[in-house]
C-alpha atoms as a PDB file:
ATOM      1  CA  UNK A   1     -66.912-176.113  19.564  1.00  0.00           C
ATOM      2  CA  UNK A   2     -70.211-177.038  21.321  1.00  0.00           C
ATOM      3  CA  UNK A   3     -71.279-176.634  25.027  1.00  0.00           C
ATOM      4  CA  UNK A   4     -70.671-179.720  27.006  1.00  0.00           C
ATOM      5  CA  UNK A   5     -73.972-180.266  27.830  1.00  0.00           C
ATOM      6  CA  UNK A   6     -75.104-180.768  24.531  1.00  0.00           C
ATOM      7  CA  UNK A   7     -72.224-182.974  23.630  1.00  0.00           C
ATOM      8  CA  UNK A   8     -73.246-185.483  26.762  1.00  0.00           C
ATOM      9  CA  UNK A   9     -76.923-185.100  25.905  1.00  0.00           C
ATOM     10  CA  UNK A  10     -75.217-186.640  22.189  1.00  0.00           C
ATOM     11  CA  UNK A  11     -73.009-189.202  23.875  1.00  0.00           C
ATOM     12  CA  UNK A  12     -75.522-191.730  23.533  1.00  0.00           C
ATOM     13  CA  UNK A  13     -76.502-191.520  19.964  1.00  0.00           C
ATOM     14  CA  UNK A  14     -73.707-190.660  18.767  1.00  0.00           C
ATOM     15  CA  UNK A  15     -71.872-193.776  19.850  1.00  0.00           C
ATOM     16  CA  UNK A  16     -74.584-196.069  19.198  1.00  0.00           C
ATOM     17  CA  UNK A  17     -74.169-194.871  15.656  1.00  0.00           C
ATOM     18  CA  UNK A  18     -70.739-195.443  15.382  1.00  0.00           C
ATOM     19  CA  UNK A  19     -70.968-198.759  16.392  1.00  0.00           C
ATOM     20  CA  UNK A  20     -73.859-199.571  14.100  1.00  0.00           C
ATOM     21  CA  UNK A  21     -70.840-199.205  11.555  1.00  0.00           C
ATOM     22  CA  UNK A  22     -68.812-201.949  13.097  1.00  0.00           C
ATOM     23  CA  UNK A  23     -66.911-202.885  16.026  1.00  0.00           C
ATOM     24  CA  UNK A  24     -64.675-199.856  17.467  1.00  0.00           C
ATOM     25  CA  UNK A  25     -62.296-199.458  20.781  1.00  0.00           C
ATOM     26  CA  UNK A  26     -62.362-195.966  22.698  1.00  0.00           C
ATOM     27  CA  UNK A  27     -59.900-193.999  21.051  1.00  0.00           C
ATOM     28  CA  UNK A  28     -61.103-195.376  17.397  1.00  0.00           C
ATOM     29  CA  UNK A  29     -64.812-193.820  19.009  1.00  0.00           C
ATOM     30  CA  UNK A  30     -63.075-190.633  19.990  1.00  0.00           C
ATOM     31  CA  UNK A  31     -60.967-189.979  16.834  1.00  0.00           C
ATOM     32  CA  UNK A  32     -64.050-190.886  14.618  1.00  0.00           C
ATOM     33  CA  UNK A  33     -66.630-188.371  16.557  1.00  0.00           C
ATOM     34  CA  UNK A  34     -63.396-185.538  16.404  1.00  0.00           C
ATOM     35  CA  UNK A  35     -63.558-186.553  12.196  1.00  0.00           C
ATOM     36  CA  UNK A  36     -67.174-186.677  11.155  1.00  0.00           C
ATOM     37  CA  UNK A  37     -67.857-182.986  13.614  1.00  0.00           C
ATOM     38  CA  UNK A  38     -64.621-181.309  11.860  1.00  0.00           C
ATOM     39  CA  UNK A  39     -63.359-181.136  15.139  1.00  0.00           C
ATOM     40  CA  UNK A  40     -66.415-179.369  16.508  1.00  0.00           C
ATOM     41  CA  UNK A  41     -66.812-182.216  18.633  1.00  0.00           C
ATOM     42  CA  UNK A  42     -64.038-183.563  20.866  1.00  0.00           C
ATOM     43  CA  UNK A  43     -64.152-185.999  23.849  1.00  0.00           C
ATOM     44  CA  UNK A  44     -61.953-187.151  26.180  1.00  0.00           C
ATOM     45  CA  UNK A  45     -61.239-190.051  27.674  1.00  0.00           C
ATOM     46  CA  UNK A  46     -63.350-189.026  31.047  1.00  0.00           C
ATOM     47  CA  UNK A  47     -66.244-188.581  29.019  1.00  0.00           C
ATOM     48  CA  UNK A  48     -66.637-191.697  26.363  1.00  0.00           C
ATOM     49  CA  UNK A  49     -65.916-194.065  28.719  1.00  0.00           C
ATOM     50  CA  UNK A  50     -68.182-193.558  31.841  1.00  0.00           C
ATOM     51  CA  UNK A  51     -71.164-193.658  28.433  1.00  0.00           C
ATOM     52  CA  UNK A  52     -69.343-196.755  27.507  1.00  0.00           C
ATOM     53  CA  UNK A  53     -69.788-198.652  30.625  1.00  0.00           C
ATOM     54  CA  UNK A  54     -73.150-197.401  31.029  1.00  0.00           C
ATOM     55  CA  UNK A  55     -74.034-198.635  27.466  1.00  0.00           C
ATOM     56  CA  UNK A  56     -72.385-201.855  28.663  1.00  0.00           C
ATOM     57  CA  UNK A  57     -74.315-202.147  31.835  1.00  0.00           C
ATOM     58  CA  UNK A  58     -78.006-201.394  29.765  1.00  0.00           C
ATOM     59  CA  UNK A  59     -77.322-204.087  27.845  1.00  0.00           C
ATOM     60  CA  UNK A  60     -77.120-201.717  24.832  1.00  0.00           C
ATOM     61  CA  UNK A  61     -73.328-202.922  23.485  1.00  0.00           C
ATOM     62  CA  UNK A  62     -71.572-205.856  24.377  1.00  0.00           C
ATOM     63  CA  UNK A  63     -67.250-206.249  24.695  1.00  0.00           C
ATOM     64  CA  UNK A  64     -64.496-208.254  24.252  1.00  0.00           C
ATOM     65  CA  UNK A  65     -60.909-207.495  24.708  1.00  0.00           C
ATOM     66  CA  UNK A  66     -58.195-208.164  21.677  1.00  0.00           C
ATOM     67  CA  UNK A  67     -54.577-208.262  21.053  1.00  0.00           C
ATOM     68  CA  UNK A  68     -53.315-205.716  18.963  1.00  0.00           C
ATOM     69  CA  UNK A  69     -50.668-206.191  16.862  1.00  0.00           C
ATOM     70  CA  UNK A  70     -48.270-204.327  18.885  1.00  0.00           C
ATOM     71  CA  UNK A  71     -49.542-206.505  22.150  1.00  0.00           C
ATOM     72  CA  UNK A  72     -51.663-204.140  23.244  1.00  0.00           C
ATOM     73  CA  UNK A  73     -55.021-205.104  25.109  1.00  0.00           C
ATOM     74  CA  UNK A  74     -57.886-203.170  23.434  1.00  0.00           C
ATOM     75  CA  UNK A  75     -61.404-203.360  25.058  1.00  0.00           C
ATOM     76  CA  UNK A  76     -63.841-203.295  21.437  1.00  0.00           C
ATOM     77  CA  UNK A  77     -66.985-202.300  21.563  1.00  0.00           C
ATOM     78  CA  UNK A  78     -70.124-203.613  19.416  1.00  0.00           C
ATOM     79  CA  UNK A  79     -73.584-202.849  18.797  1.00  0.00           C
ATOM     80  CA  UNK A  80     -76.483-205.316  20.011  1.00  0.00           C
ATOM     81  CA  UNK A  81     -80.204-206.028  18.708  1.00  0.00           C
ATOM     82  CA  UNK A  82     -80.830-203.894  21.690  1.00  0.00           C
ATOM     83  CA  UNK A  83     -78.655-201.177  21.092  1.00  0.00           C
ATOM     84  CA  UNK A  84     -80.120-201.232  17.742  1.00  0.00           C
ATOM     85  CA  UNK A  85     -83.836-200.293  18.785  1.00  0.00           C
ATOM     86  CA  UNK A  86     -82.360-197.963  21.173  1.00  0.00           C
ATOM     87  CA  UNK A  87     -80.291-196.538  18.341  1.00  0.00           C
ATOM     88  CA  UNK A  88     -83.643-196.076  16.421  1.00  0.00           C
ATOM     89  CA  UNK A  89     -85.369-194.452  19.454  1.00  0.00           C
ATOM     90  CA  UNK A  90     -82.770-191.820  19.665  1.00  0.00           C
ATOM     91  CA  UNK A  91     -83.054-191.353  16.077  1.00  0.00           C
ATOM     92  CA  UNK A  92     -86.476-190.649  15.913  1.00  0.00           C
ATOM     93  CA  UNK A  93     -86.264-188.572  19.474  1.00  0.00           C
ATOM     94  CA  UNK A  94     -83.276-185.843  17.524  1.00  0.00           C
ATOM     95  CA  UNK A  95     -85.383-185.617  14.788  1.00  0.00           C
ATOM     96  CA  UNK A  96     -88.264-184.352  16.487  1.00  0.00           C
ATOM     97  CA  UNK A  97     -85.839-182.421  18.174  1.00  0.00           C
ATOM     98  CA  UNK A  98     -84.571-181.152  14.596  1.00  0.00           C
ATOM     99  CA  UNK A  99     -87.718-180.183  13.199  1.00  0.00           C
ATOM    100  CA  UNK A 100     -88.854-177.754  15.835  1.00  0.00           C
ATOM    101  CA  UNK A 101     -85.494-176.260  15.262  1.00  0.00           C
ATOM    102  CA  UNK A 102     -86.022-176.171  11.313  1.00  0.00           C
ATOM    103  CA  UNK A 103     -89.315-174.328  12.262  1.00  0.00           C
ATOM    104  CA  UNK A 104     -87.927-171.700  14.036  1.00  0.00           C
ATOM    105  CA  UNK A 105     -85.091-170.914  12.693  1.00  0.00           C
ATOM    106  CA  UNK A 106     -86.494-170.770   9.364  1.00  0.00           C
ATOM    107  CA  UNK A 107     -85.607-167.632   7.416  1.00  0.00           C
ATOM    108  CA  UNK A 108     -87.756-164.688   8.244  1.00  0.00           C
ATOM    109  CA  UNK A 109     -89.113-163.372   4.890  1.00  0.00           C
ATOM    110  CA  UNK A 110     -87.850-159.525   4.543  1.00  0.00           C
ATOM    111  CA  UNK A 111     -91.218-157.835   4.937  1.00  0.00           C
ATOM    112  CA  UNK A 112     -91.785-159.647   8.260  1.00  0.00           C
ATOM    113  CA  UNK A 113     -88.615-158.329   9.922  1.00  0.00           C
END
C-alpha cells in the first residue's frame, strides 16, 4: 500500500491516463486504478471525485450523464485535447521524477559498500 500523499500527488495522472483509454464513470476509475496497482493502490470515493471535479472545472475532462441498463444515472468522464497536453506534461514531469530515482537507487557495486 502507498502513503496517501503520494497517491494524491498521482491522482492527476493517473486519471488522465485512464481516460486517454476511453470514456469511464467513478467506480469504473476506481476499480481500474485498484487492477493495474495489484491493489497497491486503492481510492475511495472521497478522494477520486473532489480530482474529478477539479479536472472538470480546468477544463481538463469534459461529462455527460447516461442511463445504465439497470436505470441507473452514471456521470462518464472523458478526456479533452486539453487534458491530453496536460496528460503529456505530467508524463514528462514523473519521468524526470523517475530517473533521479533510477540514479540513486541504482545497485551499489560490492566493493563500494
Amino acid at each position: 500500500m502507498i502513503s496517501k500523499n503520494l497517491a494524491a500527488a498521482s491522482t492527476k495522472p493517473m486519471i488522465l491516463a485512464i481516460l486517454r483509454g476511453g470514456e469511464n464513470y467513478g467506480y469504473q476509475i476506481i476499480q481500474r486504478v485498484k487492477e493495474i496497482s495489484g491493489g497497491d493502490v486503492e481510492w475511495a470515493d472521497g478522494m477520486l471525485y473532489p480530482v474529478l471535479h477539479k479536472l472538470e472545472k480546468d477544463g481538463f475532462v469534459s461529462t455527460r450523464w447516461i442511463i445504465s441498463d439497470e436505470g441507473r444515472r452514471r456521470k462518464y468522464y472523458k478526456i479533452t485535447a486539453a487534458g491530453k497536453e496536460e496528460l503529456n506534461t505530467e508524463i514528462k514531469q514523473w519521468m524526470s521524477v523517475h530517473k533521479v530515482f533510477e540514479k540513486l537507487w541504482e545497485p551499489i557495486p560490492a566493493y563500494q559498500q
